[in-house]
C-alpha atoms as a PDB file:
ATOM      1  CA  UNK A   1       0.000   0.000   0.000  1.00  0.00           C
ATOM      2  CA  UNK A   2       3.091   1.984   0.330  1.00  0.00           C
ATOM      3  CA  UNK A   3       3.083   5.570   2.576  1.00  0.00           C
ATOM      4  CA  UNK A   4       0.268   7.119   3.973  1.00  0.00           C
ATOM      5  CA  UNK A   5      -1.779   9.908   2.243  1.00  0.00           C
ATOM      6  CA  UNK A   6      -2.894  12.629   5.300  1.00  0.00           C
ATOM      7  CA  UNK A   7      -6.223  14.134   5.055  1.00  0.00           C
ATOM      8  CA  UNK A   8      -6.850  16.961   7.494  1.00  0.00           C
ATOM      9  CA  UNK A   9     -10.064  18.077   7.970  1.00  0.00           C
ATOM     10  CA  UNK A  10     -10.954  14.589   8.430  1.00  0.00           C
ATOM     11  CA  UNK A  11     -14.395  14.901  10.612  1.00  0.00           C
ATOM     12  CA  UNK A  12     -15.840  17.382   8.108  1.00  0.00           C
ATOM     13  CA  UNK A  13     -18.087  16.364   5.417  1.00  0.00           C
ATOM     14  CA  UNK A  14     -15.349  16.334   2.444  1.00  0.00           C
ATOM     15  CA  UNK A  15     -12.480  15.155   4.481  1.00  0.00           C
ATOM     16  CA  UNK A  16     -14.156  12.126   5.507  1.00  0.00           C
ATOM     17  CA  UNK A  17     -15.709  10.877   2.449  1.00  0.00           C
ATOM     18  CA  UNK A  18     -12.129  11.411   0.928  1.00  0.00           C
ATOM     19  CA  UNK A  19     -10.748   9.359   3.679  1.00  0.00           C
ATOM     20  CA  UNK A  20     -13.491   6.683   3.066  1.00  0.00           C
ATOM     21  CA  UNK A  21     -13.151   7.202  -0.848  1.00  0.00           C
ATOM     22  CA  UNK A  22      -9.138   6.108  -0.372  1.00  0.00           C
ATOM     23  CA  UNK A  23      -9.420   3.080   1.946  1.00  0.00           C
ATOM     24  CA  UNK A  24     -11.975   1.918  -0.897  1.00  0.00           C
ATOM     25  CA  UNK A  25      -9.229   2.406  -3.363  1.00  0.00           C
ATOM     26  CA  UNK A  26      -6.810   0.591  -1.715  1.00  0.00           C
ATOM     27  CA  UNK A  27      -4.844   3.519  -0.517  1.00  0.00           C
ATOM     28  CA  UNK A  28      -3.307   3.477   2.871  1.00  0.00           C
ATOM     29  CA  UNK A  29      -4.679   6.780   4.801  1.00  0.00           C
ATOM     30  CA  UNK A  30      -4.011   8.679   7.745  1.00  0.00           C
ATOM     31  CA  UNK A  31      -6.441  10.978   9.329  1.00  0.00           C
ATOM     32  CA  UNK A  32      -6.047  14.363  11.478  1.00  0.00           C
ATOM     33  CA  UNK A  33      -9.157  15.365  13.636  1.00  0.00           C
ATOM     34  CA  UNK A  34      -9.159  17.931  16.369  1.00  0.00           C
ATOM     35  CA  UNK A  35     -11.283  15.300  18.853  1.00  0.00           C
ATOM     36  CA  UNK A  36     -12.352  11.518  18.962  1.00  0.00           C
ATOM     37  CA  UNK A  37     -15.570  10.945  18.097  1.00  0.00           C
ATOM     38  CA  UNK A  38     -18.099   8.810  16.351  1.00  0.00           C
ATOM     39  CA  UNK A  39     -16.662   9.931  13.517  1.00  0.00           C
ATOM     40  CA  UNK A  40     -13.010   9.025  13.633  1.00  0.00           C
ATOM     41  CA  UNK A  41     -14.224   5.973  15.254  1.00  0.00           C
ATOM     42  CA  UNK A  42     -16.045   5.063  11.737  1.00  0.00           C
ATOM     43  CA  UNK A  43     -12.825   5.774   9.884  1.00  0.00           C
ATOM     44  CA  UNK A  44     -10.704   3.705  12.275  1.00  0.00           C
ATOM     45  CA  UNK A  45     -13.018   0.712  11.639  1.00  0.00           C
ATOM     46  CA  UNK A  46     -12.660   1.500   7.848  1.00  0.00           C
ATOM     47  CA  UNK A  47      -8.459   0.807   8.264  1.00  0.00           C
ATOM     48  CA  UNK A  48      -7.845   4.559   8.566  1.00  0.00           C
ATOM     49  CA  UNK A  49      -5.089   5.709  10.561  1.00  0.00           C
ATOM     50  CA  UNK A  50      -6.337   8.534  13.351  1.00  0.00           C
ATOM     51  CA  UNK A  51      -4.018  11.127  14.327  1.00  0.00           C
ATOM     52  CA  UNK A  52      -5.387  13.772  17.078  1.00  0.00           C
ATOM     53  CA  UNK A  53      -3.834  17.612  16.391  1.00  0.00           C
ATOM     54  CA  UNK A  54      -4.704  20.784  15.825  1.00  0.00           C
ATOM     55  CA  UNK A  55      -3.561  22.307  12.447  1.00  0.00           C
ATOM     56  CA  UNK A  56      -1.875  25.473  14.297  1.00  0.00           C
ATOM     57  CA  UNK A  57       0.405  22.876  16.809  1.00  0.00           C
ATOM     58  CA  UNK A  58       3.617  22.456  15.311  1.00  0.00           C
ATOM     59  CA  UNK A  59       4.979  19.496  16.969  1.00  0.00           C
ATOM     60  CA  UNK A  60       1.273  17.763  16.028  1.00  0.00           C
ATOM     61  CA  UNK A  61       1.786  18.558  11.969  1.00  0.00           C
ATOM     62  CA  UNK A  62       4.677  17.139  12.031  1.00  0.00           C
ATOM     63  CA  UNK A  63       3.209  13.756  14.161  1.00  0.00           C
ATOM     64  CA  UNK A  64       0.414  13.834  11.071  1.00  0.00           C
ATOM     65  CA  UNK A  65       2.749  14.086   8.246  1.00  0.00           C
ATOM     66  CA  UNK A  66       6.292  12.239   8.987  1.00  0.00           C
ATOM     67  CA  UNK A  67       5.696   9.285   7.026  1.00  0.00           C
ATOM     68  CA  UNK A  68       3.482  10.781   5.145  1.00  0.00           C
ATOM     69  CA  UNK A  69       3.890  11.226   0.609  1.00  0.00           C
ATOM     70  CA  UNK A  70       0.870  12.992   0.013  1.00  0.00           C
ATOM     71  CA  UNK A  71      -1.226  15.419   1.930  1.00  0.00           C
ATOM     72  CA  UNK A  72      -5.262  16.690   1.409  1.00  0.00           C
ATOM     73  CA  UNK A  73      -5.134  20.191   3.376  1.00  0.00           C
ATOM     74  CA  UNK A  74      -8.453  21.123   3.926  1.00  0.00           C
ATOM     75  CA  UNK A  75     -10.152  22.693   6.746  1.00  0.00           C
ATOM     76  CA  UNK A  76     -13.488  24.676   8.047  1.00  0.00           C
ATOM     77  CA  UNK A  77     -14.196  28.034   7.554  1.00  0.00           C
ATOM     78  CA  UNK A  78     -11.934  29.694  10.629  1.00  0.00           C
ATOM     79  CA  UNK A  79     -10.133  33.010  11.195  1.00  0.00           C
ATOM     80  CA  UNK A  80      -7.081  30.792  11.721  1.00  0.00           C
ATOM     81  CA  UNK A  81      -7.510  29.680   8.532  1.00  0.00           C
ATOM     82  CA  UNK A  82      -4.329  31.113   7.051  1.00  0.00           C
ATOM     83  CA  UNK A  83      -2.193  30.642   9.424  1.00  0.00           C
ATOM     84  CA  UNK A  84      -3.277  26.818   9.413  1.00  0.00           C
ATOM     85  CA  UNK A  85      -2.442  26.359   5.882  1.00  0.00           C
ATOM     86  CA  UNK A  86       1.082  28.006   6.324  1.00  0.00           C
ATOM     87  CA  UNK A  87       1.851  25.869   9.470  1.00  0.00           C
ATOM     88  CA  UNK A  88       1.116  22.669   7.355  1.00  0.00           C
ATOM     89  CA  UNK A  89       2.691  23.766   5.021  1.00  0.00           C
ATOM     90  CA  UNK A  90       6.016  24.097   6.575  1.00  0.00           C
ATOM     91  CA  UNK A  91       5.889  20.927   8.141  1.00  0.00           C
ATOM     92  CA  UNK A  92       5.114  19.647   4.800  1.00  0.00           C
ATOM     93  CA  UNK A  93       7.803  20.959   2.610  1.00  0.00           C
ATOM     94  CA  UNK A  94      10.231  19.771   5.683  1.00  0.00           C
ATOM     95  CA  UNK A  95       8.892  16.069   5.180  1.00  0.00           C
ATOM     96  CA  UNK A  96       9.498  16.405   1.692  1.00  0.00           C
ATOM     97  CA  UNK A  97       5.837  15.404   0.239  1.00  0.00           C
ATOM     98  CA  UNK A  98       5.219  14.502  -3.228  1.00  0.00           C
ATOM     99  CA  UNK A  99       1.818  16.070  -3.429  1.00  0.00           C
ATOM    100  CA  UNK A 100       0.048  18.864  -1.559  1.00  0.00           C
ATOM    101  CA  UNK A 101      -3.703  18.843  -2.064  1.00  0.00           C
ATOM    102  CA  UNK A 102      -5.158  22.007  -1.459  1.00  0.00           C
ATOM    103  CA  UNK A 103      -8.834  22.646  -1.475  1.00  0.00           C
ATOM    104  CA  UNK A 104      -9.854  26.187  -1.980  1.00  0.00           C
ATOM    105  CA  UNK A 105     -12.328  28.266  -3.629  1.00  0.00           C
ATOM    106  CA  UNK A 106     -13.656  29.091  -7.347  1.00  0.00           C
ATOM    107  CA  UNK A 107     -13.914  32.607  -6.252  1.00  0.00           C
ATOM    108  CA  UNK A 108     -10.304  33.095  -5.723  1.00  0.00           C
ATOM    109  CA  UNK A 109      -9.992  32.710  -9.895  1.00  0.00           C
ATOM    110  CA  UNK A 110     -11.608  36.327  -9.694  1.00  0.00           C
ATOM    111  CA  UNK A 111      -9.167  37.796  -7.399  1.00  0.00           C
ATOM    112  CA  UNK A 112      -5.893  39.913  -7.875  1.00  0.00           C
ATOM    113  CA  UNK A 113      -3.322  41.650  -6.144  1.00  0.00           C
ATOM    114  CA  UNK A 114      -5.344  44.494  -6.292  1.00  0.00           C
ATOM    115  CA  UNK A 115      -8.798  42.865  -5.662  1.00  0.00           C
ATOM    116  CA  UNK A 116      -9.751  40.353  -3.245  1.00  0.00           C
ATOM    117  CA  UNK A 117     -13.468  40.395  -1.555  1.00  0.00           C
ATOM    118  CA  UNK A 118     -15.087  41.848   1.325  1.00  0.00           C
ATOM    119  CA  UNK A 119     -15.420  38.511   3.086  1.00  0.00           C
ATOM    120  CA  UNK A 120     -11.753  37.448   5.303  1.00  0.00           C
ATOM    121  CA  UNK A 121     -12.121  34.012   4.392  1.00  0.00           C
ATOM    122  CA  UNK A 122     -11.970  33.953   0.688  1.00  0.00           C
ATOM    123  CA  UNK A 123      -9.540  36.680   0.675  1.00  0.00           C
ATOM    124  CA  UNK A 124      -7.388  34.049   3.136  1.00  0.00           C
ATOM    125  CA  UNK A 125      -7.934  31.720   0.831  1.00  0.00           C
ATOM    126  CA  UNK A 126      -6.092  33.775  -1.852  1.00  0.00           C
ATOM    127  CA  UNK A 127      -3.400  34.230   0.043  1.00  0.00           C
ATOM    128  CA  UNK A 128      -2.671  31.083   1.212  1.00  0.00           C
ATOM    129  CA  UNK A 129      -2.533  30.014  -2.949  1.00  0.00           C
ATOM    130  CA  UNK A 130      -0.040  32.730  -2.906  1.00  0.00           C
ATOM    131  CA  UNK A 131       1.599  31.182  -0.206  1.00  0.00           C
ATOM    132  CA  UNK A 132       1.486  27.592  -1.511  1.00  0.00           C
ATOM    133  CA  UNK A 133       2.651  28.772  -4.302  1.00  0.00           C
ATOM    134  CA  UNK A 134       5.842  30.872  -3.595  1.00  0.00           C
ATOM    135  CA  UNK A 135       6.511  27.414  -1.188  1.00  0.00           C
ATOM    136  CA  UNK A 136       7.809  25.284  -3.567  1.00  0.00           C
ATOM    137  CA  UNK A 137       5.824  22.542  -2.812  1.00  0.00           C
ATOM    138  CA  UNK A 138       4.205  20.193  -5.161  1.00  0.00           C
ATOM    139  CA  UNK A 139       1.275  21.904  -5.138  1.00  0.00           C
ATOM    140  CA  UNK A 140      -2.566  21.199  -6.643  1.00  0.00           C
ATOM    141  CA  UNK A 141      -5.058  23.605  -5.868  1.00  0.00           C
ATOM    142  CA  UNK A 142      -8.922  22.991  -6.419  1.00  0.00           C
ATOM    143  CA  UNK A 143     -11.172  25.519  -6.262  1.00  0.00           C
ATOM    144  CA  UNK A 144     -14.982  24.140  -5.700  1.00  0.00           C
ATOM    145  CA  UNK A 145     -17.753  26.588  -6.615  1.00  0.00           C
ATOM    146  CA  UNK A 146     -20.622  27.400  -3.254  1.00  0.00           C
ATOM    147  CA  UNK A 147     -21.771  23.691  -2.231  1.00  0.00           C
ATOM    148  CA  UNK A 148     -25.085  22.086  -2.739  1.00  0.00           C
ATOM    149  CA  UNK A 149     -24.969  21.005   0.520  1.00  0.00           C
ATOM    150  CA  UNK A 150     -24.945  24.427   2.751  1.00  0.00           C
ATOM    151  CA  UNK A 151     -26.895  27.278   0.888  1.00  0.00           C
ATOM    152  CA  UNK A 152     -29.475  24.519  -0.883  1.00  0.00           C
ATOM    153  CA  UNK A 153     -29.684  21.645   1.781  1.00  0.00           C
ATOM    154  CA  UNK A 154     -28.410  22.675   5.531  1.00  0.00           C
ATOM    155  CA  UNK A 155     -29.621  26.684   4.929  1.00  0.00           C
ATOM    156  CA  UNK A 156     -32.875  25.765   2.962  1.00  0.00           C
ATOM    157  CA  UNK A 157     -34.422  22.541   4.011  1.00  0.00           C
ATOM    158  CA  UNK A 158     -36.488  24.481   6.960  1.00  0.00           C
ATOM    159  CA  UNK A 159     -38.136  26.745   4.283  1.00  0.00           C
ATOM    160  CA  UNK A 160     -38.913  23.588   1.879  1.00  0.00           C
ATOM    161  CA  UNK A 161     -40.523  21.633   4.331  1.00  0.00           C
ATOM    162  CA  UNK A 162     -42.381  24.780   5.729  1.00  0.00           C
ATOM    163  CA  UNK A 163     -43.424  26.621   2.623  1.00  0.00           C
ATOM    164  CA  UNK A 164     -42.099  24.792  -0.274  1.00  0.00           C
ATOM    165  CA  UNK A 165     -39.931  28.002  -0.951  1.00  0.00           C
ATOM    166  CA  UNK A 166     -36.072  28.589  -1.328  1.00  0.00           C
ATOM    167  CA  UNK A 167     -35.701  31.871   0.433  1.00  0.00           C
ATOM    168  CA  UNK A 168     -32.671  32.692  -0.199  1.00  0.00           C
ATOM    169  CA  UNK A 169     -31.041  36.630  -1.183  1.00  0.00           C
ATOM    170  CA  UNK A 170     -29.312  35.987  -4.742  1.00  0.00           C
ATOM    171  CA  UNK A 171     -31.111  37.784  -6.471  1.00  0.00           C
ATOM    172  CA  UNK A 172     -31.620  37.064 -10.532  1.00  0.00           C
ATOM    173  CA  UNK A 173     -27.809  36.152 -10.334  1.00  0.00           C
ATOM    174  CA  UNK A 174     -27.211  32.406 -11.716  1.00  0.00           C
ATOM    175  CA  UNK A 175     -25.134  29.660  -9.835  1.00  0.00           C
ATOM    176  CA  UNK A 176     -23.914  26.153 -10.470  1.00  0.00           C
ATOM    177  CA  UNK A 177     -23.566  24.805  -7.040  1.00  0.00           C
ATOM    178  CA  UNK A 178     -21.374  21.384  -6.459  1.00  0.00           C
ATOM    179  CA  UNK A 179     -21.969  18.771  -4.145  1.00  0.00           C
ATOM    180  CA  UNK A 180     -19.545  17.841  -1.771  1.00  0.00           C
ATOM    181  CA  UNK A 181     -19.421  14.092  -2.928  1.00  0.00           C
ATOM    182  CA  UNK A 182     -18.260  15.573  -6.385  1.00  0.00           C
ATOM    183  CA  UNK A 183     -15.526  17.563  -4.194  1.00  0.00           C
ATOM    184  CA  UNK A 184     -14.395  14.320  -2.926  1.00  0.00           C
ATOM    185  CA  UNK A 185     -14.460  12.250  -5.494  1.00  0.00           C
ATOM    186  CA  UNK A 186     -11.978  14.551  -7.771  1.00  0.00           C
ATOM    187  CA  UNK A 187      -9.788  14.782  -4.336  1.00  0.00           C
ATOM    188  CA  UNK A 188      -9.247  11.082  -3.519  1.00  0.00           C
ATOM    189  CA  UNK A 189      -8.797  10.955  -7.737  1.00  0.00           C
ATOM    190  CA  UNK A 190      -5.805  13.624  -7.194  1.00  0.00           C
ATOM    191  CA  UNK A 191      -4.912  12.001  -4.115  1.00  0.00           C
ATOM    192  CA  UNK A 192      -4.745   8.239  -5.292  1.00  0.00           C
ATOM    193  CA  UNK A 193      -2.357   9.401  -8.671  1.00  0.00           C
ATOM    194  CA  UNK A 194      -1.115  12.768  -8.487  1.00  0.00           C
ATOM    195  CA  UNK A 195       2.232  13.332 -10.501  1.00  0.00           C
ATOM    196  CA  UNK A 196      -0.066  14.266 -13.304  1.00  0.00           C
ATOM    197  CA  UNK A 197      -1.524  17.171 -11.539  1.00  0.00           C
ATOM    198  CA  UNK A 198       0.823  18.533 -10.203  1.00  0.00           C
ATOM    199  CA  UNK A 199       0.840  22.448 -10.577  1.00  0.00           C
ATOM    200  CA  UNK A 200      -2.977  22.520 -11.818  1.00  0.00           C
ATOM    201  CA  UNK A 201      -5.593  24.583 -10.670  1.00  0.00           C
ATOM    202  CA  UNK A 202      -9.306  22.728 -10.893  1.00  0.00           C
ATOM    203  CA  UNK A 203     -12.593  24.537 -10.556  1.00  0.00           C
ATOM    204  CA  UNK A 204     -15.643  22.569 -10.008  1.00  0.00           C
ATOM    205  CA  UNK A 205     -19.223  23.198 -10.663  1.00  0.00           C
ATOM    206  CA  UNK A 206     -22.127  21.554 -10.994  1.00  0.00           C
ATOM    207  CA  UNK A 207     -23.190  21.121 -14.654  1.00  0.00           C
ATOM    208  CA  UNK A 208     -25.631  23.535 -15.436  1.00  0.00           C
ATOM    209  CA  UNK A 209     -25.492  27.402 -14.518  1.00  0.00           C
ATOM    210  CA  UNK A 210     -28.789  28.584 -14.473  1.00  0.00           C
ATOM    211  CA  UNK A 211     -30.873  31.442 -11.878  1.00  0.00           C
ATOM    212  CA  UNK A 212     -32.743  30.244  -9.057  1.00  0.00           C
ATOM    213  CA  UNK A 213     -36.118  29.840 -10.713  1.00  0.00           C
ATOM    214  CA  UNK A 214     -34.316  27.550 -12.834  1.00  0.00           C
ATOM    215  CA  UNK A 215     -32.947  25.622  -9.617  1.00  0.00           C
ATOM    216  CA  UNK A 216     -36.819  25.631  -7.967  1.00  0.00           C
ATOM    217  CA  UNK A 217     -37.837  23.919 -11.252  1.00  0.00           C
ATOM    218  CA  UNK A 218     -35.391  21.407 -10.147  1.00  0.00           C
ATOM    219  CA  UNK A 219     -36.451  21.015  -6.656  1.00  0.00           C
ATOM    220  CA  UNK A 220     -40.117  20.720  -8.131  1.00  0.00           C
ATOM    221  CA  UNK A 221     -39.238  17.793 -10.003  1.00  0.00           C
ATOM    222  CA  UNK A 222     -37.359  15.740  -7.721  1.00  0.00           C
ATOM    223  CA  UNK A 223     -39.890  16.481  -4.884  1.00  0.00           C
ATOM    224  CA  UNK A 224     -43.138  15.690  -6.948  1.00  0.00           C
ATOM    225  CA  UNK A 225     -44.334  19.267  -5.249  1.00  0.00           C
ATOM    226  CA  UNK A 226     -44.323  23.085  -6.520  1.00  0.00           C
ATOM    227  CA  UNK A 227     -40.995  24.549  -4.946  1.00  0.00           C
ATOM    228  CA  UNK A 228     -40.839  28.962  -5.697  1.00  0.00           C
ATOM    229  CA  UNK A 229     -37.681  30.508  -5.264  1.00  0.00           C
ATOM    230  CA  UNK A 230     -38.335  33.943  -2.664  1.00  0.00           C
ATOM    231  CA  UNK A 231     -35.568  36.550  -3.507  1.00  0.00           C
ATOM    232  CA  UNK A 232     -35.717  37.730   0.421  1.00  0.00           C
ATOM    233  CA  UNK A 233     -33.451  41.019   1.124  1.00  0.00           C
ATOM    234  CA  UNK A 234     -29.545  40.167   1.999  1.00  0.00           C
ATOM    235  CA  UNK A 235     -29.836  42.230   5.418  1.00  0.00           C
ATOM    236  CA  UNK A 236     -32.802  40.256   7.654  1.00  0.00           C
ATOM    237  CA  UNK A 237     -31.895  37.183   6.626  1.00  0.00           C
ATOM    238  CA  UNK A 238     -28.166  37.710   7.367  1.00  0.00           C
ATOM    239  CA  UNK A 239     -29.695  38.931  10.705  1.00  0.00           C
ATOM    240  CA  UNK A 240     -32.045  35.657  11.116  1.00  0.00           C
ATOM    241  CA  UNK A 241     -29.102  34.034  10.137  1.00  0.00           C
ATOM    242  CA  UNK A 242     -26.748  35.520  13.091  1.00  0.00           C
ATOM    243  CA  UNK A 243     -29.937  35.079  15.766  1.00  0.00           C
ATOM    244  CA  UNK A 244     -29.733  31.429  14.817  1.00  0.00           C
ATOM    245  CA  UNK A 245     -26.602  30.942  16.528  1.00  0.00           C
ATOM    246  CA  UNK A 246     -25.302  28.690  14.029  1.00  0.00           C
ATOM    247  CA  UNK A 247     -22.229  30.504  12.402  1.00  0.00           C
ATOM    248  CA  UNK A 248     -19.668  32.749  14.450  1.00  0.00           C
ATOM    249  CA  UNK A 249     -19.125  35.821  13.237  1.00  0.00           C
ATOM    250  CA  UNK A 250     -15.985  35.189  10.665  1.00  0.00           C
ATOM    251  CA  UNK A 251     -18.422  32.197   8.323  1.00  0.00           C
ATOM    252  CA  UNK A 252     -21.635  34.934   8.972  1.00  0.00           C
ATOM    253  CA  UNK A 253     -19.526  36.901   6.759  1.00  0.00           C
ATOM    254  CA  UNK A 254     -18.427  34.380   4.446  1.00  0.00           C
ATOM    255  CA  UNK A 255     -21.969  33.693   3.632  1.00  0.00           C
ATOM    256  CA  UNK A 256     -22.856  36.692   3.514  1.00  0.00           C
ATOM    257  CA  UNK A 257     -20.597  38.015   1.117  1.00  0.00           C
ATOM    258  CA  UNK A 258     -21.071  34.649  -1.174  1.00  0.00           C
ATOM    259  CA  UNK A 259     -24.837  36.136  -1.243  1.00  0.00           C
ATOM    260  CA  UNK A 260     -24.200  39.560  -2.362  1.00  0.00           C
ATOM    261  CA  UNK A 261     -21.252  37.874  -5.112  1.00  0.00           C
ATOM    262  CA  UNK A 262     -24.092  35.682  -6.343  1.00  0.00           C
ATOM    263  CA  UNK A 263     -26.702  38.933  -6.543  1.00  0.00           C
ATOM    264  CA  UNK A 264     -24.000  40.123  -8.593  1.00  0.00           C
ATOM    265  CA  UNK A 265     -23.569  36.910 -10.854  1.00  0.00           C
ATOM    266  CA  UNK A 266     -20.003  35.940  -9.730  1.00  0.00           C
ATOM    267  CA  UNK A 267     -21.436  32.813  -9.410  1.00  0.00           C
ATOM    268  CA  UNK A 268     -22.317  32.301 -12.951  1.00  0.00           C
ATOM    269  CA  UNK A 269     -19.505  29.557 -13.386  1.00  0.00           C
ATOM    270  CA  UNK A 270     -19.328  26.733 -15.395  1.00  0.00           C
ATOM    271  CA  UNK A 271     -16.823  23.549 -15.925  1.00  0.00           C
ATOM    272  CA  UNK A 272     -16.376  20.281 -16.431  1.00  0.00           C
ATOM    273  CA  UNK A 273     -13.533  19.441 -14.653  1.00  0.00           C
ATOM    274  CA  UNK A 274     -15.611  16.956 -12.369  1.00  0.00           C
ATOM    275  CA  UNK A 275     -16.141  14.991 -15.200  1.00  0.00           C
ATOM    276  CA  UNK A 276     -12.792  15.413 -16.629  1.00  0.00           C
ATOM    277  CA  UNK A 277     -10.965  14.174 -13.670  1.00  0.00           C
ATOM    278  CA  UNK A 278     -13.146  11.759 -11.975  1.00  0.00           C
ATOM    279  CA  UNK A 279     -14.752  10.445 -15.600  1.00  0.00           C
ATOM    280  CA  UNK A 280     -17.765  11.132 -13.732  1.00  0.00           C
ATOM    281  CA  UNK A 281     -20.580  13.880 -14.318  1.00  0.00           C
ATOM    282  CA  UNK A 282     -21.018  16.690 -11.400  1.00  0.00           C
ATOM    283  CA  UNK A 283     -24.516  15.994  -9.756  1.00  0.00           C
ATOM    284  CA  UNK A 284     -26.935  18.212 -11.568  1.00  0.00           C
ATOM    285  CA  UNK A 285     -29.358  20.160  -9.029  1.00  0.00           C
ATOM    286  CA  UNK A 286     -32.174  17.128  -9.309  1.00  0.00           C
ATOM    287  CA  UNK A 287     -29.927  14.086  -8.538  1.00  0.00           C
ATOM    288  CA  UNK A 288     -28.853  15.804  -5.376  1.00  0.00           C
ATOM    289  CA  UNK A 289     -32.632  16.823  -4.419  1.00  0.00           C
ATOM    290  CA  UNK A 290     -33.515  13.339  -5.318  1.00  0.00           C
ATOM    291  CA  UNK A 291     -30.260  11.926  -2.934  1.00  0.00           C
ATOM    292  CA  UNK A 292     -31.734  13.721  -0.355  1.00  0.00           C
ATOM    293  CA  UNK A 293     -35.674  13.844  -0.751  1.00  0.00           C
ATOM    294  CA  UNK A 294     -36.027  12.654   2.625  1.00  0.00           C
ATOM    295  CA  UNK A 295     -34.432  15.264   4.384  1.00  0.00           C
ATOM    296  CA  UNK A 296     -36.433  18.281   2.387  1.00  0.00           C
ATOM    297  CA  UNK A 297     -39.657  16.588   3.413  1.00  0.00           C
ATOM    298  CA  UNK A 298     -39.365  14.551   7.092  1.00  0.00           C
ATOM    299  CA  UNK A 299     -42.202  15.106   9.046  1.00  0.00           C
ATOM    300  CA  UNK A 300     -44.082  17.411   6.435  1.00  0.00           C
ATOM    301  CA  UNK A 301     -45.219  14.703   3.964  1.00  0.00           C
ATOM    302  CA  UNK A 302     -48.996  15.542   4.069  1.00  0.00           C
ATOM    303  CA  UNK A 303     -48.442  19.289   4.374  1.00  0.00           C
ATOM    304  CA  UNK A 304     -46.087  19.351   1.168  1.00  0.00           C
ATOM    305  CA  UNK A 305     -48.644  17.504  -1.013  1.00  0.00           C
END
């Protein structure tokens, strides 16, 4: 099975379906969480390696990755989100990797050294490309497009099993959200046989770009039911957002800045480098509504009829 591949990040959604997506592969994979949990005790059963650290610990990175040939660097949306990447980094180029995955965002291909954004994690994000790139290191950066799974499914599923509406402030822009299991597939692809990659940048969307009446019409078909999109103002529901308690204040940004970019069609974004890399289609809008059907209508069955 030969050395170790690290993924970091491994108890969030893409990290651990890499993690699982390798030890189905055959790969031989090590894992860095912040914590034990049910989580890392799934992986563990799976073969996977477990490794408890914090990405800003020195001596820790360097526990993850000695041993290690290739690395996935991925991690939540956190102030310390720069300083993260450099720190692994380091340790990284000091081990002498043969691959450094990084996972950052499509929004970064509209940035400049005279133009970032107005939210701190995307314009950390550019930077730490910067960074990764001035390193040396055998670098491959992919840049995913806003996720299916946090605007359309964790931020909208309340709302569709309410009302049967999106409500959601984008505006008339148009968007070509990915799913995270398209994320991961292309990164355990990378992962599993890099050298070709090496020094490419990958930006992944979904397959169609479209506004979100367009996406409704979607929801409406893999739900059986009428779904509306409702173009609600950016302000109160950045507010509703905040009294929810569910982001701090550094990802209510992020979000909220991804909203206003996607009023302004930033969003409007198409590939196919899912497909490309992975041989695979991206999940359209549909398949991932049907994937998760359930969730959009538990407990509201007879009222979304």
């Amino acid at each position: 099975m030969g050395s170790p591949i690290l993924v970091t990040g491994a108890a969030g959604t893409i990290g651990h379906a890499v993690c699982e997506l390798l030890i189905e592969r055959g790969c031989k994979v090590r894992a860095l969480v912040r914590k034990e949990d049910a989580r890392s005790e799934k992986l563990a059963e799976r073969g996977v390696e477990v490794v408890v650290g914090d990405l800003l610990d020195l001596h820790a990175m360097h526990r993850a990755i000695e041993g290690c040939d290739r690395v996935y660097f991925g991690m939540t949306v956190s102030a310390s989100y720069l300083e993260a990447t450099i720190n692994t980094a380091a340790v990284a180029k000091h081990h002498k990797v043969s691959a450094f995955v990084n996972i950052s965002q499509m929004t970064v291909s509209q940035m400049g050294i005279n133009s970032t954004t107005d939210s701190p994690q995307q314009k950390m994000h550019w930077l730490a490309e910067q960074a990764l790139n001035w390193s040396g290191l055998p670098v491959v950066h992919v840049r995913p497009t806003s996720f299916l799974d946090t605007f359309f499914l964790r931020l909208s599923m309340h709302s569709i099993r309410e009302h049967r509406q999106i409500r959601l402030p984008f505006g008339d822009g148009k968007t070509s959200p990915v799913a995270s299991e398209d994320v991961a597939r292309v990164m355990a692809t990378v992962l599993e046989a890099p050298t070709e990659h090496i020094g490419k940048i990958y930006e992944l969307t979904g397959p169609r770009s479209q506004d979100m009446n367009g996406v409704a019409e979607e929801f409406s078909r893999a739900l059986g039911r009428q779904i509306t999109y409702v173009n609600v103002p950016r302000e109160p529901w950045r507010k509703q957002l905040e009294a929810s308690g569910m982001l701090d204040q550094h990802a209510l940004a992020h979000l909220a800045t991804m909203a206003l970019l996607k009023q302004q069609n930033r969003y409007d974004r198409l590939t196919s480098d899912v497909e490309k890399i992975t041989g695979t289609p991206a999940l359209s809008v549909y398949d991932f509504v049907l994937r998760h059907a359930n969730t959009y209508t538990a407990g509201n069955q007879d009222k979304l009829r």
